[in-house]
Protein backbone atom coordinates (compact mmCIF):
# COMPACT_ATOMS: atom_id res chain seq x y z
CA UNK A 1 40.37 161.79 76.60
CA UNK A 2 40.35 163.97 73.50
CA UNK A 3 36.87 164.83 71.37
CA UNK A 4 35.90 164.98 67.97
CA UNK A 5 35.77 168.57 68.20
CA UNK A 6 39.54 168.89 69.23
CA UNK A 7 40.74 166.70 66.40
CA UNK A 8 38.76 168.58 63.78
CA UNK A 9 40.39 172.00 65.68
CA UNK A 10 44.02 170.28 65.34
CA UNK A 11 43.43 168.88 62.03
CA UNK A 12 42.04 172.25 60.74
CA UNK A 13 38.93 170.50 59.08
CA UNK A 14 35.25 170.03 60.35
CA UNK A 15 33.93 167.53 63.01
CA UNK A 16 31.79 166.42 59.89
CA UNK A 17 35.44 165.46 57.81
CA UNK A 18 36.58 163.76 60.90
CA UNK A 19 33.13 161.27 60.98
CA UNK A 20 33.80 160.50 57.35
CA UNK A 21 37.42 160.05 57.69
CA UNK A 22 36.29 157.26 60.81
CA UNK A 23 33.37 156.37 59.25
CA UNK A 24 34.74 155.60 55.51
CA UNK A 25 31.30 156.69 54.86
CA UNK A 26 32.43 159.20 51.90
CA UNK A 27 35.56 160.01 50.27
CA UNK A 28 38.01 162.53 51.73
CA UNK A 29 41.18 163.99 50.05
CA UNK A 30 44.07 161.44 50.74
CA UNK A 31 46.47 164.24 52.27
CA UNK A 32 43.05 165.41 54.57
CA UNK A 33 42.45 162.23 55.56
CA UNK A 34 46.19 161.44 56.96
CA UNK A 35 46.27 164.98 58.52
CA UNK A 36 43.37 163.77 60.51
CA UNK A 37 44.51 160.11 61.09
CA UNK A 38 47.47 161.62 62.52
CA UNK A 39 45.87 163.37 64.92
CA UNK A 40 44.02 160.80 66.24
CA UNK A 41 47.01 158.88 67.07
CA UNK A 42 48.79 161.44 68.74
CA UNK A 43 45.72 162.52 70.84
CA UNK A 44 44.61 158.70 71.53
CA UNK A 45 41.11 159.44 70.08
CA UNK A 46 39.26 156.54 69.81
CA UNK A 47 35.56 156.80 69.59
CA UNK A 48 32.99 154.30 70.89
CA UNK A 49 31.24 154.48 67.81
CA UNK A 50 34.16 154.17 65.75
CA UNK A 51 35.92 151.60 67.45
CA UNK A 52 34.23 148.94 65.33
CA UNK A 53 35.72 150.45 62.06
CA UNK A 54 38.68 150.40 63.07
CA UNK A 55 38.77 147.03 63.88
CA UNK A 56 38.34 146.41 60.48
CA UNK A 57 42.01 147.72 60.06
CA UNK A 58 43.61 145.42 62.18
CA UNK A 59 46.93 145.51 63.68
CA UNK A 60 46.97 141.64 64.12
CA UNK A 61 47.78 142.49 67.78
CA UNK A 62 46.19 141.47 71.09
CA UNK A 63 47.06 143.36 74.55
CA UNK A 64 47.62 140.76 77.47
CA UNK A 65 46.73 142.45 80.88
CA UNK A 66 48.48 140.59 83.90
CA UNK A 67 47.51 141.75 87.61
CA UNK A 68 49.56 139.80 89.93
CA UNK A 69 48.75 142.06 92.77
CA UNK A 70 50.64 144.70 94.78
CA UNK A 71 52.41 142.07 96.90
CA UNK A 72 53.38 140.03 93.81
CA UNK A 73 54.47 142.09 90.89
CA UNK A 74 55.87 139.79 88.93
CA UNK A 75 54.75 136.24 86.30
CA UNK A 76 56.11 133.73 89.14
CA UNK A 77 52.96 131.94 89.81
CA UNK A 78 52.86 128.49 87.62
CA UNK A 79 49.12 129.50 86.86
CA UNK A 80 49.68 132.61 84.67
CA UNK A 81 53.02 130.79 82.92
CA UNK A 82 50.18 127.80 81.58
CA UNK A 83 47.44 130.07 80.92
CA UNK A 84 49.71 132.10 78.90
CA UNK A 85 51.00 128.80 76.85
CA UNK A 86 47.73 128.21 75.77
CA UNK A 87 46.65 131.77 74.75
CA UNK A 88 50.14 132.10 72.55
CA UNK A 89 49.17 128.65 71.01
CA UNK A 90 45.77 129.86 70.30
CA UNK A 91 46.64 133.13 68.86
CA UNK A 92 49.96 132.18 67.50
CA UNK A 93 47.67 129.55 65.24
CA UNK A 94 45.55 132.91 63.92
CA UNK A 95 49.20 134.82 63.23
CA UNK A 96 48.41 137.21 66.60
CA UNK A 97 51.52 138.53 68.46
CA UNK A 98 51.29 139.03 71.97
CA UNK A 99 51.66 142.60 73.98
CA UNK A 100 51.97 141.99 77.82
CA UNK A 101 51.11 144.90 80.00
CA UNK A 102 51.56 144.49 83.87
CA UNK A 103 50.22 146.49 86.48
CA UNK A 104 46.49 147.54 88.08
CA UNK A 105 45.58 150.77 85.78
CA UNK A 106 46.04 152.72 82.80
CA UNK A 107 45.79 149.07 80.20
CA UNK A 108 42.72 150.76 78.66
CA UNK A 109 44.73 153.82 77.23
CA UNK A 110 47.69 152.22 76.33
CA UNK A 111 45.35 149.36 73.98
CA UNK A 112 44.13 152.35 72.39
CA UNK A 113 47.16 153.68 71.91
CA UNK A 114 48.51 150.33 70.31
CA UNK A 115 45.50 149.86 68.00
CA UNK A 116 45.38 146.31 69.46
CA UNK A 117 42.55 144.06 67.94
CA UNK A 118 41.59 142.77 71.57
CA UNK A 119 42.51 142.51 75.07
CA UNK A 120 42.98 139.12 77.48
CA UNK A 121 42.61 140.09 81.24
CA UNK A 122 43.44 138.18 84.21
CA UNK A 123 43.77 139.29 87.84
CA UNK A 124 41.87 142.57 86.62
CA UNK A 125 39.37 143.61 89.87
CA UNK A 126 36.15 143.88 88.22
CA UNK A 127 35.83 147.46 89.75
CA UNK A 128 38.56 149.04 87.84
CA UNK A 129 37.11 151.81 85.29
CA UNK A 130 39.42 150.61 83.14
CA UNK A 131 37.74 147.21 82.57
CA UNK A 132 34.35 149.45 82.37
CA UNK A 133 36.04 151.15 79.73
CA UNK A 134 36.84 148.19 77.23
CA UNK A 135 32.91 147.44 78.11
CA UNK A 136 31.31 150.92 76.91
CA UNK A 137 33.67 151.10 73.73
CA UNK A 138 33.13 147.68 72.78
CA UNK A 139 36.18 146.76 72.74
CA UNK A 140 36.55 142.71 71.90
CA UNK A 141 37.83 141.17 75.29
CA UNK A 142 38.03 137.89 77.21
CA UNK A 143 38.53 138.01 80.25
CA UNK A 144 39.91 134.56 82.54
CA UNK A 145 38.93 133.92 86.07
CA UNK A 146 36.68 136.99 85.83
CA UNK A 147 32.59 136.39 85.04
CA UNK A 148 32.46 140.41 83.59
CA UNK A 149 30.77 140.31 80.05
CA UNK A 150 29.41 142.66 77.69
CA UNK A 151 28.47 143.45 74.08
CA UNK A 152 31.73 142.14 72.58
CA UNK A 153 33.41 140.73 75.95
CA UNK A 154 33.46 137.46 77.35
CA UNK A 155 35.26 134.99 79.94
CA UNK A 156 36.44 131.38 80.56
CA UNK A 157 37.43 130.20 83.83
CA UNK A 158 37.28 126.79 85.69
CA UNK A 159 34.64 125.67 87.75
CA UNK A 160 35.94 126.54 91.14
CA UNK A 161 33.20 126.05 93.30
CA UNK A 162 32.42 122.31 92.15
CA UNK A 163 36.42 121.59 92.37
CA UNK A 164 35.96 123.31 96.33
CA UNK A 165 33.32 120.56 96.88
CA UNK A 166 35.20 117.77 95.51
CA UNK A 167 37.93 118.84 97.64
CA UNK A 168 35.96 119.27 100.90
CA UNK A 169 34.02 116.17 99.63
CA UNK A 170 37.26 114.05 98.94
CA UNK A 171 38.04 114.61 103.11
CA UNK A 172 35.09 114.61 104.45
CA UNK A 173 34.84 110.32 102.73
CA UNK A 174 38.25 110.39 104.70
CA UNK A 175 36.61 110.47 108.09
CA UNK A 176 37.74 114.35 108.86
CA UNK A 177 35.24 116.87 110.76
CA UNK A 178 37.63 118.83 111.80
CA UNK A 179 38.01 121.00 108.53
CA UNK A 180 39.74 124.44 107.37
CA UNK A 181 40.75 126.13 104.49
CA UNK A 182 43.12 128.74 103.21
CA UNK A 183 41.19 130.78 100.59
CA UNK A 184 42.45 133.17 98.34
CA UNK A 185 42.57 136.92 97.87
CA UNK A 186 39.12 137.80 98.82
CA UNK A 187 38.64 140.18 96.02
CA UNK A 188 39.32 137.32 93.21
CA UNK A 189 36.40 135.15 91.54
CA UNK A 190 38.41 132.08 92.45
CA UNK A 191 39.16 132.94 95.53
CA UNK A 192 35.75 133.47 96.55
CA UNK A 193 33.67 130.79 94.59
CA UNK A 194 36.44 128.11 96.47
CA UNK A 195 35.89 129.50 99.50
CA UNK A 196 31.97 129.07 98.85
CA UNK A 197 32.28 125.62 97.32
CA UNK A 198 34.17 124.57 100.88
CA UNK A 199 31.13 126.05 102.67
CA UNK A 200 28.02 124.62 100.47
CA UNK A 201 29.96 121.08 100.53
CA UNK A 202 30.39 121.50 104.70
CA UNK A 203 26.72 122.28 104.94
CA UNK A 204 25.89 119.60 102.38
CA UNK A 205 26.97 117.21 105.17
CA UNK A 206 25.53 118.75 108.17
CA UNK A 207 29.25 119.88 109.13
CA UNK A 208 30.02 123.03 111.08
CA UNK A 209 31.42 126.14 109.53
CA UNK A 210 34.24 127.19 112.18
CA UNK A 211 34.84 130.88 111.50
CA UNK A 212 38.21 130.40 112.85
CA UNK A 213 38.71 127.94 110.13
CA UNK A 214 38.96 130.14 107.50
CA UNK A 215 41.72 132.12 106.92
CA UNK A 216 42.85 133.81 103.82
CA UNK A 217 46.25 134.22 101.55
CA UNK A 218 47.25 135.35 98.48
CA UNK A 219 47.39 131.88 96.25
CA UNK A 220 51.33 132.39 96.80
CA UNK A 221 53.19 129.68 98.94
CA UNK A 222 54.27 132.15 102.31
CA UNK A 223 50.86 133.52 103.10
CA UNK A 224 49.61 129.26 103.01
CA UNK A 225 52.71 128.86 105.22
CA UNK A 226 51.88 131.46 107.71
CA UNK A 227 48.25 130.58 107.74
CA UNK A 228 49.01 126.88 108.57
CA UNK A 229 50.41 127.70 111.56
CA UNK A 230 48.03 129.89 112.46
CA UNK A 231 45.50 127.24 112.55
CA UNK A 232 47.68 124.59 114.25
CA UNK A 233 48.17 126.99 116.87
CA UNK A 234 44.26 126.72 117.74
CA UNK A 235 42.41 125.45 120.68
CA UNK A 236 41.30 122.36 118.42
CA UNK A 237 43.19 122.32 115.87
CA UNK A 238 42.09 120.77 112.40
CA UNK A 239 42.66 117.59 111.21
CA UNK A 240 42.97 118.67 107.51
CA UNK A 241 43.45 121.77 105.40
CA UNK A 242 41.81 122.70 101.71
CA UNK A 243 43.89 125.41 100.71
CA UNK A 244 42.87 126.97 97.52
CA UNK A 245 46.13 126.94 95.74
CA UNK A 246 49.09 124.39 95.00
CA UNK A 247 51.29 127.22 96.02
CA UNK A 248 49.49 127.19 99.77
CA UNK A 249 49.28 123.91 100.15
CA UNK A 250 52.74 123.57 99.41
CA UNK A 251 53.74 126.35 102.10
CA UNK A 252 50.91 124.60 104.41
CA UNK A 253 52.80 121.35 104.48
CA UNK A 254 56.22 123.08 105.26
CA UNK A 255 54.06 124.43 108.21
CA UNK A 256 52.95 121.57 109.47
CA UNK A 257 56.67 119.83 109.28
CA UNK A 258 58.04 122.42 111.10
CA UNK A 259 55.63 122.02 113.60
CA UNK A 260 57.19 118.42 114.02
CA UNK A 261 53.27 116.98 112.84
CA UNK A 262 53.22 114.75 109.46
CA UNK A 263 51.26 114.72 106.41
CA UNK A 264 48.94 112.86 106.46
CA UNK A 265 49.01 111.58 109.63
CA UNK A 266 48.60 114.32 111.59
CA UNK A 267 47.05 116.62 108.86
CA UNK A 268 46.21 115.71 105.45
CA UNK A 269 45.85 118.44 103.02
CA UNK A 270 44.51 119.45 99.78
CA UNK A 271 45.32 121.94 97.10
CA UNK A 272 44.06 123.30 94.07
CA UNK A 273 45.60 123.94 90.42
CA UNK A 274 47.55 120.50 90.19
CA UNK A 275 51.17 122.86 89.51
CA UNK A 276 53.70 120.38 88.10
CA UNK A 277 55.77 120.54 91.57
CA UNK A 278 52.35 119.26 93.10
CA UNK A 279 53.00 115.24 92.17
CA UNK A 280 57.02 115.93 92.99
CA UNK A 281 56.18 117.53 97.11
CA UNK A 282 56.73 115.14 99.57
CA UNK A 283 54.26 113.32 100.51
CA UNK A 284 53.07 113.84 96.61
CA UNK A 285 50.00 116.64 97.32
CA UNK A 286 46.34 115.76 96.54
CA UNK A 287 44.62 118.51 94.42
CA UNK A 288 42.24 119.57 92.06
CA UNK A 289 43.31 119.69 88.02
CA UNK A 290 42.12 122.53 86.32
CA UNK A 291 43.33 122.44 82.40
CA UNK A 292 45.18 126.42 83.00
CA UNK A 293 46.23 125.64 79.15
CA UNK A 294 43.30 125.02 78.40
CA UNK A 295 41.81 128.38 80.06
CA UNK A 296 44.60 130.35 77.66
CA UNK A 297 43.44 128.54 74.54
CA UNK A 298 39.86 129.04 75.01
CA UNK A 299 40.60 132.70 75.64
CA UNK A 300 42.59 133.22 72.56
CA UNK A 301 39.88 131.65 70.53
CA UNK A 302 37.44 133.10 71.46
CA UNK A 303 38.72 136.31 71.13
CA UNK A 304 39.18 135.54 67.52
CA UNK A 305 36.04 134.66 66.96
CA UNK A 306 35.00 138.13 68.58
CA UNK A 307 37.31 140.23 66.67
CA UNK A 308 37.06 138.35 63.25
CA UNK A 309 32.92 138.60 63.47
CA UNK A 310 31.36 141.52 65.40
CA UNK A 311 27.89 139.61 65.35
CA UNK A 312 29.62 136.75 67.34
CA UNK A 313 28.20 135.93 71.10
CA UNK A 314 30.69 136.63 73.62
CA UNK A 315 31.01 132.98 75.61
CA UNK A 316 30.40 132.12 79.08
CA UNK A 317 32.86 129.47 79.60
CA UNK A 318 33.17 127.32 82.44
CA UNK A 319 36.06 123.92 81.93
CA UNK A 320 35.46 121.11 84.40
CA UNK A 321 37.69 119.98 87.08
CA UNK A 322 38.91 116.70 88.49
CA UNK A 323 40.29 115.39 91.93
CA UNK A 324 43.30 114.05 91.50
CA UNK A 325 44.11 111.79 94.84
CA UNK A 326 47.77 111.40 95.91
CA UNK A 327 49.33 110.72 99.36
CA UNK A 328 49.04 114.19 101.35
CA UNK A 329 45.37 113.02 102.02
CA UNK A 330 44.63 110.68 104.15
CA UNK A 331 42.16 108.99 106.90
CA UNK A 332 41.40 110.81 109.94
CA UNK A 333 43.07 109.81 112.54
């Protein structure tokens, strides 16, 4: 990215006239000052330092960044269409308009570009120097289903190990032993906080952890599919699934119909999100509620509160959970 030095060069004025110019610290010639403003835009020079001033001049704006993942490049999953309902409510109510970006890179550049007050993130991997980015500047952030904080950055998600556990929990009272699981993408804070939830609530009962039990998807319905039969294809196969998304346990019951078993007689299973196609499957699917509207709105407020008061402490949000038993769960047979 550009320097101070090359927008004083292009602007034909010192590095000092550029700090004031940011800095408002000192008045600068009108004409000077939009020379150098100009330049800034067109080079995408946006200090650390600086950042917080022009916050000040806001562009009532807040960058959405959306990573669906490679296999998935698209909004399709009932998840981000809730979580988004809720953030638009939030910031709608503070007179914010929404700008979506999709896609694994390059949000940081294009926010600064944009002038945007803030940033939302979901699906971002917590490795991408992007994300790091937003951190060093200071950007104001919330990020959802991701624990990455900083100075001015925050997150909300659901509390996905103790909904695991209820679901693990919920089959073990059933009478099952014989227990898998369909986690998600291993590189997602869901995924793996289910996946240990399932685990902790396994040992919790003295219960063995099969490693051929465990098998992993992508929270999208043809990867729980797949895995389903994968499992029913075993030696000893189990007598109930936790798969760690509506979507999977959704493709997990096709599974086991095609495999002329039923649900729950054969295999009960459990899913995670409570999707509004959950209650109309058939049999109606057992899963855990997590309020994904809620996860949108506490995002968007938050951020407000960030952006609106740069002394505020980013939150550490965690919204509870709750089994919600319907007829895809059964007793062991």
């Amino acid at each position: 990215m550009a320097s101070i030095r090359e927008v004083a060069q292009l602007s034909g004025v010192s590095v000092a006239t550029v700090s004031r110019v940011l800095n408002g610290t000192a008045t600068v010639r009108e004409e000077t000052r939009q020379r150098v403003l100009e330049q800034i835009r067109e080079l995408d020079y946006v200090p650390s330092a600086a950042a917080r001033t022009l916050v000040r001049r806001r562009s009532q704006v807040i960058g959405v960044v959306v990573n669906t993942g490679d296999a998935h490049p698209d909004l399709r999953h009932p998840f981000f269409g809730d979580v988004l309902a809720g953030l638009k409510q939030a910031l709608g109510a503070s007179h914010y308009d929404l700008l979506l970006f999709t896609g694994r890179q390059g949000f940081l550049r294009r926010a600064l570009h944009h002038q945007l007050d803030g940033l939302v993130l979901m699906g971002v991997d917590r490795r991408d120097p992007d994300l790091r980015g937003v951190l060093e500047r200071g950007l104001p952030a919330m990020n959802v289903d991701l624990d990455v904080h900083g100075a001015r950055a925050g997150y909300v998600m659901s509390d996905n190990v103790g909904g695991a556990r209820l679901a693990t929990r919920h089959l073990i009272e059933l009478g099952h032993v014989r227990i898998a699981t369909i986690a998600g993408l291993a590189n997602t804070k869901p995924a793996t906080d289910r996946l240990r939830g399932y685990r902790e609530e396994l040992l919790a009962h003295r219960l063995p952890t099969r490693v051929t039990y465990v098998r992993h998807g992508d929270f999208y319905s043809s990867t729980g599919h797949e895995q389903a039969h994968r499992l029913l294809a075993l030696r000893h196969p189990p007598t109930a699934i936790f798969a760690a998304s509506d979507e999977m346990a959704i493709g997990a019951v096709s599974a086991i119909h095609e495999a002329g078993l039923s649900v729950p007689g054969d295999v009960s299973v459990v899913g995670f999100d409570d999707i509004e196609s959950a209650a109309l499957l058939r049999p109606p699917l057992t899963t855990i509620r997590q309020n994904k509207t809620a996860l949108g709105r506490v995002a968007g407020e938050s951020l407000v509160r960030l952006i609106v008061d740069e002394r505020a402490k980013p939150p550490r949000v965690a919204l509870p959970v709750e089994l919600v038993a319907r007829k895809s769960s059964g007793a062991a047979g």
